[in-house]
Protein backbone atom coordinates (compact mmCIF):
# COMPACT_ATOMS: atom_id res chain seq x y z
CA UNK A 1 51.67 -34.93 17.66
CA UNK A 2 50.26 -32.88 14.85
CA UNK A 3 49.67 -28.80 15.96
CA UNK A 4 46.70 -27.28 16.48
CA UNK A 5 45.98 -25.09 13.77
CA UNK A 6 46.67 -28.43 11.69
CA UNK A 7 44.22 -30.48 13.48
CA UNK A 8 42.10 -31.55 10.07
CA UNK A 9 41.39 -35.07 10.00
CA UNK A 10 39.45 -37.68 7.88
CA UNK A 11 35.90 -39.43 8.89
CA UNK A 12 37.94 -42.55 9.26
CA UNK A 13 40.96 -41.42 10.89
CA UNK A 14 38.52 -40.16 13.73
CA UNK A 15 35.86 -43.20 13.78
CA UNK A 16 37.21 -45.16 16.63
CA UNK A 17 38.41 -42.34 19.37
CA UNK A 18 40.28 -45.37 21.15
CA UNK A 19 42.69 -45.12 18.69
CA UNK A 20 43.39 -40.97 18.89
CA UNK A 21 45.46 -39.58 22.01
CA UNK A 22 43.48 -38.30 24.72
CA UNK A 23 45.74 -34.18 24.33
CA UNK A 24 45.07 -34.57 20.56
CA UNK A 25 41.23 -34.76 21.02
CA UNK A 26 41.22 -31.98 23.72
CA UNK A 27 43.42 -29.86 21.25
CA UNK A 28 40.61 -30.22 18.33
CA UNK A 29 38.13 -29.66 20.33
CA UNK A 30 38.89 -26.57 22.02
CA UNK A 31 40.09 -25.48 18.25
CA UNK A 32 36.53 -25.82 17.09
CA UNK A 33 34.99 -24.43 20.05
CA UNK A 34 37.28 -21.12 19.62
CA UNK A 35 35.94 -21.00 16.35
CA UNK A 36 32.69 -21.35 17.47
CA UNK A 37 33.06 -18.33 19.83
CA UNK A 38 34.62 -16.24 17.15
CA UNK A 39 31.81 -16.35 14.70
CA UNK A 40 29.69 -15.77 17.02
CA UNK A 41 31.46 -12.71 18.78
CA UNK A 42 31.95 -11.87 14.89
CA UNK A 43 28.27 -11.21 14.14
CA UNK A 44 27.30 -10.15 17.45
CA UNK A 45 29.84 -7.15 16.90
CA UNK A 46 28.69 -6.74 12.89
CA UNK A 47 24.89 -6.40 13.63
CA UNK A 48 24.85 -3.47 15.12
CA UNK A 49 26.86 -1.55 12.73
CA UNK A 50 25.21 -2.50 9.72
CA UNK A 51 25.43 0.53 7.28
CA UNK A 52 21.53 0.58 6.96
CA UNK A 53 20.24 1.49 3.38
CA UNK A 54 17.09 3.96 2.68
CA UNK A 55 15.18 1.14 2.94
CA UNK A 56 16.60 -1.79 5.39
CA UNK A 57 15.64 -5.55 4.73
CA UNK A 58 14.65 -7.42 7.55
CA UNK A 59 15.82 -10.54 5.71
CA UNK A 60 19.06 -9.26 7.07
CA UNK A 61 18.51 -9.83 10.06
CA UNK A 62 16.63 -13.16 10.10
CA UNK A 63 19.54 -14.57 7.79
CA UNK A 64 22.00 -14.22 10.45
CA UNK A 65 19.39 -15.61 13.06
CA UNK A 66 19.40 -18.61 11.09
CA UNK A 67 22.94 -18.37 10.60
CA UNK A 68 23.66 -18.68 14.15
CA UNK A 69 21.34 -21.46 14.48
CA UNK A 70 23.56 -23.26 11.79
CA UNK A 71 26.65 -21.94 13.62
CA UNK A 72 25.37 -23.61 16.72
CA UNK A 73 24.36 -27.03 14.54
CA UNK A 74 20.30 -26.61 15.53
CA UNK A 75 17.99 -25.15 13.47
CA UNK A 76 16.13 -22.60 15.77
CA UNK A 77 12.64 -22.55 13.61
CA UNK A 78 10.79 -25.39 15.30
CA UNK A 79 11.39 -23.56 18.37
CA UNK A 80 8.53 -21.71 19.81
CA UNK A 81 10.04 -18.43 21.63
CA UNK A 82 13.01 -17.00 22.66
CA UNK A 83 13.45 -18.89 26.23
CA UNK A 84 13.22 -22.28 24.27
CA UNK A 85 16.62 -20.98 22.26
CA UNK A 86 18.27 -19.72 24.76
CA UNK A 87 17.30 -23.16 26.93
CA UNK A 88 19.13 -24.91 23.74
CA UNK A 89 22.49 -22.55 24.04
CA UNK A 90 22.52 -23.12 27.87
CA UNK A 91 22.39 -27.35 27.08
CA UNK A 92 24.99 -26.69 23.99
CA UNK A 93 27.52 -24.63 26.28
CA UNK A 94 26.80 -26.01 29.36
CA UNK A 95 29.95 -26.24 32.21
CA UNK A 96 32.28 -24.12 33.67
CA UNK A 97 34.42 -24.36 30.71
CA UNK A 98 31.99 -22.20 28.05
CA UNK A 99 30.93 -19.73 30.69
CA UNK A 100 32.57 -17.54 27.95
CA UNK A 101 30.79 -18.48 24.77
CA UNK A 102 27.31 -19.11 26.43
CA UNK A 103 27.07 -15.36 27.69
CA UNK A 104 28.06 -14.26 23.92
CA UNK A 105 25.55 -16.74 21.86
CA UNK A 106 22.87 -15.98 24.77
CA UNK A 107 24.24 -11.95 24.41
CA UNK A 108 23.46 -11.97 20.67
CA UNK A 109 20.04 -13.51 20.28
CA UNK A 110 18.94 -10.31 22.38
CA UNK A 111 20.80 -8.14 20.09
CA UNK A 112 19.22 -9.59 16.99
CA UNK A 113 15.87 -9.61 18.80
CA UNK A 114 16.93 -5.65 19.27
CA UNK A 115 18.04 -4.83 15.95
CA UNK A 116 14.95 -6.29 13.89
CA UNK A 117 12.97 -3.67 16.16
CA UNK A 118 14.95 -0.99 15.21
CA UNK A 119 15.05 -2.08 12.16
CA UNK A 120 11.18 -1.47 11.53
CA UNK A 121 11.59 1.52 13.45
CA UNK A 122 13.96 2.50 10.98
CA UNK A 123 11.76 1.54 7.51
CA UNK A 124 8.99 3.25 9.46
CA UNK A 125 10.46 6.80 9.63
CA UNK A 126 11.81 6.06 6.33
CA UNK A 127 8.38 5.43 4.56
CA UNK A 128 6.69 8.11 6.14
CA UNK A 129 9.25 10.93 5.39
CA UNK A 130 10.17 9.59 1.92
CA UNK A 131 9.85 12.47 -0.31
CA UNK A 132 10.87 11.14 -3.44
CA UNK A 133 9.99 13.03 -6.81
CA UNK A 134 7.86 10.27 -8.50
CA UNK A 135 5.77 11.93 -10.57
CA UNK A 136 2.24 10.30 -10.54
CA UNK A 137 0.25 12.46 -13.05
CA UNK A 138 -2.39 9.82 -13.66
CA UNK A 139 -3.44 9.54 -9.67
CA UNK A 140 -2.32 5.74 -10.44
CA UNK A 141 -0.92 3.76 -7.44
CA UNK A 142 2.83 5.05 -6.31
CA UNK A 143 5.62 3.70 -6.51
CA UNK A 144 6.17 3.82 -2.76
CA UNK A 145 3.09 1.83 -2.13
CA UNK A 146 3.46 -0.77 -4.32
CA UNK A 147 7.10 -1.10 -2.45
CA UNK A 148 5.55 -0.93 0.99
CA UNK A 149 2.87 -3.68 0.51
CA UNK A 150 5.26 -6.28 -1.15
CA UNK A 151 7.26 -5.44 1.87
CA UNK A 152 4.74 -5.99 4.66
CA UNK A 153 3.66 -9.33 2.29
CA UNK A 154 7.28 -10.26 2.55
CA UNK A 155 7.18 -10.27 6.43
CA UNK A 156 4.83 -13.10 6.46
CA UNK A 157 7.56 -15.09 4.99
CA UNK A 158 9.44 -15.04 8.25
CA UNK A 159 6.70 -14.04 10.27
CA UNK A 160 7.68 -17.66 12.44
CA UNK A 161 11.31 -16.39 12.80
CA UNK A 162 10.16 -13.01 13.75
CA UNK A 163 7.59 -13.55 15.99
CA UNK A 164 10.10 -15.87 18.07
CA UNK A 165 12.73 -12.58 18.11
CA UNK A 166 9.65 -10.68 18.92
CA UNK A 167 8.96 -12.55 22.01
CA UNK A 168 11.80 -10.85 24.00
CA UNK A 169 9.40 -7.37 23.95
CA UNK A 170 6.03 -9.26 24.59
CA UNK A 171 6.33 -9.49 28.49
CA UNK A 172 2.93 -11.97 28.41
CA UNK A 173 0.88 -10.38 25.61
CA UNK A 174 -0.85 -12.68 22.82
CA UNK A 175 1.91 -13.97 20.17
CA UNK A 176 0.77 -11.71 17.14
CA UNK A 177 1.07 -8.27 19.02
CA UNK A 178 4.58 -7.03 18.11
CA UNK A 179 4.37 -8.15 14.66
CA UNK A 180 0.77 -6.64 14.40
CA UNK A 181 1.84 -3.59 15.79
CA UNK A 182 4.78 -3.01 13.40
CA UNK A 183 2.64 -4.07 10.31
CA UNK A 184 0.00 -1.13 11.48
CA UNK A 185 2.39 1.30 11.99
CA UNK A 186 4.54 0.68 8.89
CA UNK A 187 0.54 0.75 6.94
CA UNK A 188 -0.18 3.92 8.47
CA UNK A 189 3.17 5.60 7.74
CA UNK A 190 2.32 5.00 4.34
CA UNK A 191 -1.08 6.49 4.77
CA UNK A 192 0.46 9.57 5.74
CA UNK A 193 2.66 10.16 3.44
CA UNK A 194 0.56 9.69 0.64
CA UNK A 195 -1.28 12.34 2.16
CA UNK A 196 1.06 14.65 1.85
CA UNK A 197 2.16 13.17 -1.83
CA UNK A 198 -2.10 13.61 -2.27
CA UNK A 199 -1.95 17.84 -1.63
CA UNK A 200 1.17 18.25 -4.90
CA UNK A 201 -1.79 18.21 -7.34
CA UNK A 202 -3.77 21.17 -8.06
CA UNK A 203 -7.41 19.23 -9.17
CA UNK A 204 -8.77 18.18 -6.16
CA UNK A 205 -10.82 15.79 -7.63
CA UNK A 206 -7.06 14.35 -8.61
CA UNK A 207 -6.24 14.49 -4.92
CA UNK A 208 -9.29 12.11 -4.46
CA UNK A 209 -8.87 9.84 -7.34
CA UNK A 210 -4.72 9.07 -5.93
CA UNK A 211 -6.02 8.84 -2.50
CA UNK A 212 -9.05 6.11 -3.15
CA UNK A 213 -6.72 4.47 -5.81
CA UNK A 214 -3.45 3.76 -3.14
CA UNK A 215 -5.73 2.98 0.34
CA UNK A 216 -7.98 0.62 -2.10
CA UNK A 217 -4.43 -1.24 -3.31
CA UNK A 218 -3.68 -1.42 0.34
CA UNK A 219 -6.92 -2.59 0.77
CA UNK A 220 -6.92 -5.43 -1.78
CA UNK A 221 -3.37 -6.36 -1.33
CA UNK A 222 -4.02 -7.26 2.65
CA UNK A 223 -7.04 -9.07 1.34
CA UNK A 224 -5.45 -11.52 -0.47
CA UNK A 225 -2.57 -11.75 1.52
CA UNK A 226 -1.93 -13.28 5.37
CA UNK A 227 -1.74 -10.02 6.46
CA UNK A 228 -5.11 -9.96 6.69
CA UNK A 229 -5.17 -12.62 9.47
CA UNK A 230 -2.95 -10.50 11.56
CA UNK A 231 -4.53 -7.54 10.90
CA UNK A 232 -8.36 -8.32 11.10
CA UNK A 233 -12.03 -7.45 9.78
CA UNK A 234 -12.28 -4.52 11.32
CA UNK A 235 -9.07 -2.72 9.79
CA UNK A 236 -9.91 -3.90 6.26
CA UNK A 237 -13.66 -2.78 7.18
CA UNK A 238 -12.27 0.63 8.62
CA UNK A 239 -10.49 1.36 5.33
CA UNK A 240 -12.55 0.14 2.97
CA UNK A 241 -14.88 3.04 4.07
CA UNK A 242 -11.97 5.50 3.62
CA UNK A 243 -11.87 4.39 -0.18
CA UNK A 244 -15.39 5.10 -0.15
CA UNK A 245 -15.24 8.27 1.48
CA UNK A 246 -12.11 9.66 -1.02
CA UNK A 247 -14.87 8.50 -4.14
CA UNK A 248 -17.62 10.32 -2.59
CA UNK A 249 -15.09 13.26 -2.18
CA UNK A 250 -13.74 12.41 -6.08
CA UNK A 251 -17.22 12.82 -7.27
CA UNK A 252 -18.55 15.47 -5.78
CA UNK A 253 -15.44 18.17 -6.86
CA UNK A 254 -15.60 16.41 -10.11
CA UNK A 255 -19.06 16.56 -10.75
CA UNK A 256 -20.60 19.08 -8.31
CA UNK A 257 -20.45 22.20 -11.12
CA UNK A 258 -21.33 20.22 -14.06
CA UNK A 259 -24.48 19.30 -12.20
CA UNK A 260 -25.55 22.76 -11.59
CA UNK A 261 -26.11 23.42 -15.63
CA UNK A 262 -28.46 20.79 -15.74
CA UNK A 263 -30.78 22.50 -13.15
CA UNK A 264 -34.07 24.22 -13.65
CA UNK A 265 -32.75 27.35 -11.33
CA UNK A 266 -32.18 30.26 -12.19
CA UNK A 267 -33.71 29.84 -15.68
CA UNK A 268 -36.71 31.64 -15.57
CA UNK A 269 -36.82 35.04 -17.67
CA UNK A 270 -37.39 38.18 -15.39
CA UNK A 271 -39.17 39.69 -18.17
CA UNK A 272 -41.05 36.61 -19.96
CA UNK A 273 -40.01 38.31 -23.69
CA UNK A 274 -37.68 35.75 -24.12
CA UNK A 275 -39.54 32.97 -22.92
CA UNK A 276 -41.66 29.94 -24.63
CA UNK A 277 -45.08 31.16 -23.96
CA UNK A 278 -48.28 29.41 -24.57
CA UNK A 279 -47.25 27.60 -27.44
CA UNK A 280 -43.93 25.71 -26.16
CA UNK A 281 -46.03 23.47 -23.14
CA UNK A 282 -46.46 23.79 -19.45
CA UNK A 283 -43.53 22.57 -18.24
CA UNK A 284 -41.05 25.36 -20.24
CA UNK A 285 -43.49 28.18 -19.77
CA UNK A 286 -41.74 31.33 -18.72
CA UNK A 287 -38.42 29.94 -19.26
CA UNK A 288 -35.53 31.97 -21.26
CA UNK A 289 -34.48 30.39 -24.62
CA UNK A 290 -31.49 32.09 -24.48
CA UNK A 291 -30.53 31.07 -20.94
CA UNK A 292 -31.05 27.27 -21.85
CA UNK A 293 -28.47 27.86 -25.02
CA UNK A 294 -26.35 28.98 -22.54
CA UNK A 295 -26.79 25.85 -20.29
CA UNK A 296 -26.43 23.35 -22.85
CA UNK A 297 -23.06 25.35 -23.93
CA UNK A 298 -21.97 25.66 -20.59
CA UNK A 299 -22.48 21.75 -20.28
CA UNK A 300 -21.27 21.01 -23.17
CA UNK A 301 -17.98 22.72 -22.53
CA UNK A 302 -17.46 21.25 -19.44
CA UNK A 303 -18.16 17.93 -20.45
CA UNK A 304 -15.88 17.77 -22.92
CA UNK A 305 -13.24 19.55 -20.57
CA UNK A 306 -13.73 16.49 -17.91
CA UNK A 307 -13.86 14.01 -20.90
CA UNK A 308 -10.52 14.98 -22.45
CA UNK A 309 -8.68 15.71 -18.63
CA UNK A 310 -10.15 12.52 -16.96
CA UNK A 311 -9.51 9.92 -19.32
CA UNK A 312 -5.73 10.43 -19.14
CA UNK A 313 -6.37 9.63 -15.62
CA UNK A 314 -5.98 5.88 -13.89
CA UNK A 315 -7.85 3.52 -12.08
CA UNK A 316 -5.86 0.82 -12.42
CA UNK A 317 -8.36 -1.81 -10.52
CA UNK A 318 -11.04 -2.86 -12.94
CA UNK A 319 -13.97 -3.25 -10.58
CA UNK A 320 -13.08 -0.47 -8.82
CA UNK A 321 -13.46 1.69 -12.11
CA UNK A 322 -16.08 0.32 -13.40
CA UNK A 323 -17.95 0.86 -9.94
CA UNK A 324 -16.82 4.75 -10.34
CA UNK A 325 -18.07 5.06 -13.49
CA UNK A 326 -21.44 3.61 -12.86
CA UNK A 327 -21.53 6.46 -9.74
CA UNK A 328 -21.16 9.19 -11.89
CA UNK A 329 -23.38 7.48 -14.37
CA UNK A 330 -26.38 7.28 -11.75
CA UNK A 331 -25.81 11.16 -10.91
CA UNK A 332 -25.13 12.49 -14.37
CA UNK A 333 -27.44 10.91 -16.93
CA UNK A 334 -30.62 10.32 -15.51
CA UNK A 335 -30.07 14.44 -14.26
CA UNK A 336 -29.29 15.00 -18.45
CA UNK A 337 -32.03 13.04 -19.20
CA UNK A 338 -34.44 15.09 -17.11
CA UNK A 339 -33.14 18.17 -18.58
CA UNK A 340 -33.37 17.65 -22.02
CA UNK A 341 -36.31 16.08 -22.19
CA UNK A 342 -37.80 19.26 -20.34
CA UNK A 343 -35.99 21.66 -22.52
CA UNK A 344 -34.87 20.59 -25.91
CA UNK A 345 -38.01 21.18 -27.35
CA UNK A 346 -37.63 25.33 -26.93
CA UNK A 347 -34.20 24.82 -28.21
CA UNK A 348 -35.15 22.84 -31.53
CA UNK A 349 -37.15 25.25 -32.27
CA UNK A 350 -34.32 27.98 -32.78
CA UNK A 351 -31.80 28.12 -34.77
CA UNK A 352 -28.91 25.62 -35.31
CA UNK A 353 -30.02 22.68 -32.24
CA UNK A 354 -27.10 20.54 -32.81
CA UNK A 355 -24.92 23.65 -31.84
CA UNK A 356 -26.19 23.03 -28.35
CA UNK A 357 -27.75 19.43 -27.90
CA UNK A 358 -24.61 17.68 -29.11
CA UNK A 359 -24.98 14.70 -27.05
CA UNK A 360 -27.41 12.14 -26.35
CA UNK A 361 -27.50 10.55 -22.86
CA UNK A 362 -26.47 7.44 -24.64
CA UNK A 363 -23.24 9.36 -26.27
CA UNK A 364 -22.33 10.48 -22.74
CA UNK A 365 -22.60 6.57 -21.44
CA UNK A 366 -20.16 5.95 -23.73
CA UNK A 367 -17.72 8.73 -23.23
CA UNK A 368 -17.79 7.82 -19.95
CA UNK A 369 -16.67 4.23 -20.36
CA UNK A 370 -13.73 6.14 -21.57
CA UNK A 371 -12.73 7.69 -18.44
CA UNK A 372 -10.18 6.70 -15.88
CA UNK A 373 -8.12 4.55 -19.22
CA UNK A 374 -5.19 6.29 -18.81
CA UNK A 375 -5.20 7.07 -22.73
CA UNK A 376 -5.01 9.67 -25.11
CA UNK A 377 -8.42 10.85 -25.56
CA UNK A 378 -10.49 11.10 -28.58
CA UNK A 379 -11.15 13.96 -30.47
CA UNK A 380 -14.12 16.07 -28.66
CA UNK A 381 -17.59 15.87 -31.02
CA UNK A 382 -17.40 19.88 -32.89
């Protein structure tokens, strides 16, 4: 009789059992079995003690699910939760005989089911303490949230294997909770650390720009994505008002002092010597030529200061910028429109006009279509 660690046989040689001793099929058998058991003991000791990288893979994990359902010769993805595999291992090592291997195949789906919840946990703290370097001058997307989002997109590849090792932590609740729960909290680590990442610039309205541009990536990426399914209306509503609330913000640092040059207070002459008189029209009457110089400097200045700073900065979603630029648009022109054609007259009138009007409203449409490019800017108009 051939041993038992050389018990290899062809298809044929095994074809009609009639023919094989009763010992020598015993002896293969429990020689497959025992190799059964060891793989299975094998990963049940490995998963746990996975050297975990910064950021840990849950493919990991749902490989060696799989794995084991290979190991057992049963695929465990048509199976709806975690009693219906363990109802398979009790039918595959049913008797007396694989008390043994039962309790460890049974023993590691729980572990698995245990280590892909740490294993969020883990990416979790990980994301929201990551203080990596990454310089984003422009206030473009991060790094860190492009990462994050093809992460959470990459769930929903396995999202059927996962919600089945989820099932051990439901205790009765709706199928989608766990893995809803874990996508929210792994979004709003994110959220949080790219408000701290938000406070290393010292523009505010920079601060604003990097915060609209990363939630409105989130935004768009869930979207178009099946996260959205999981994660509903009302979160994608919720945050799409958060972009909006960061532009507001953006526009308001950005804009706020540029927008007091172009109003009428504070430009009336305490002493009228200075001022237009009867002969410059109603409207200008008692106003200070040389206060309105200084407002159309003063604009000019900090036009061209915003111009040359802002279109190094990135929006990197078209409609998005486009949408920004027609907000400051609204604000800015028809408020320069107002103003000049109120005061230009009284500064024609003086000496050297194009020193101060140096810009039509339709040159600043322009020079705003420049903004947010993330390119070298033009040379300033002298």
């Amino acid at each position: 009789m051939r041993s038992q660690n050389a018990a290899v046989a062809s298809k044929e040689e095994v074809e009609d059992e009639s023919n094989v001793p009763q010992e020598e099929l015993e002896n293969w058998s429990t020689f497959g079995l025992n190799k059964c058991q060891e793989n299975i003991w094998e990963f049940g000791h490995r998963v746990p003690i996975v050297v975990k990288p910064k950021y840990v893979l849950i493919e990991n994990v749902v490989d060696i699910f799989k794995f084991c359902g290979d190991l057992l010769g049963r695929s465990f993805t048509h199976l709806e939760d975690i009693d219906d595999i363990e109802l398979m291992i009790e039918t595959i090592f049913e008797g007396k005989a694989c008390t043994e291997m039962r309790e460890s195949a049974l023993s590691l789906t729980k572990r698995l089911a245990q280590t892909a919840q740490e294993t969020f946990g883990d990416f979790e703290e990980a994301v929201e303490k990551d203080a990596t370097k990454t310089a984003v001058l422009d206030g473009t997307v991060h790094p860190l949230t492009s990462y994050v989002i093809n992460y959470v997109k990459f769930l929903f590849d396995y999202q059927s294997t996962l919600k089945q090792l989820f099932r051990e932590f439901e205790n009765g609740s709706e199928t989608n909770s766990q893995l809803k729960l874990v996508t929210i909290r792994i979004m709003q680590a994110l959220q949080t650390n790219l408000d701290g990442k938000s406070k290393q610039y010292k523009d505010p309205a920079l601060t604003q720009l990097f915060l609209m541009n990363n939630i409105h990536y989130m935004v768009r990426s869930v979207r178009r994505s099946e996260a959205k399914d999981l994660l509903g209306d009302d979160w994608v509503q919720i945050h799409r008002r958060i972009v909006q609330q960061h532009a507001n913000q953006y526009k308001r640092v950005a804009w706020g002092k540029i927008l007091q040059t172009l109003s009428v207070q504070g430009l009336t002459s305490s002493g009228g010597g200075s001022g237009m008189g009867n002969d410059g029209g109603g409207s200008s009457s008692g106003v200070s030529r040389a206060m309105v110089k200084d407002r159309f400097k003063a604009f000019n200045i900090q036009f061209e200061e915003l111009h040359q700073r802002q279109s190094q900065w990135t929006v990197p979603d078209s409609e998005l910028r486009e949408s920004l630029r027609l907000a400051v648009a609204e604000v800015l022109l028809p408020a320069y429109r107002s103003f000049i054609k109120r005061f230009m007259p009284l500064v024609e009138n003086g000496k050297n006009p194009q020193k101060y009007i140096r810009y039509s409203p339709e040159d600043l449409d322009r020079m705003l279509g420049e903004f947010f490019e993330g390119k070298t800017p033009i040379e300033p108009k002298r």
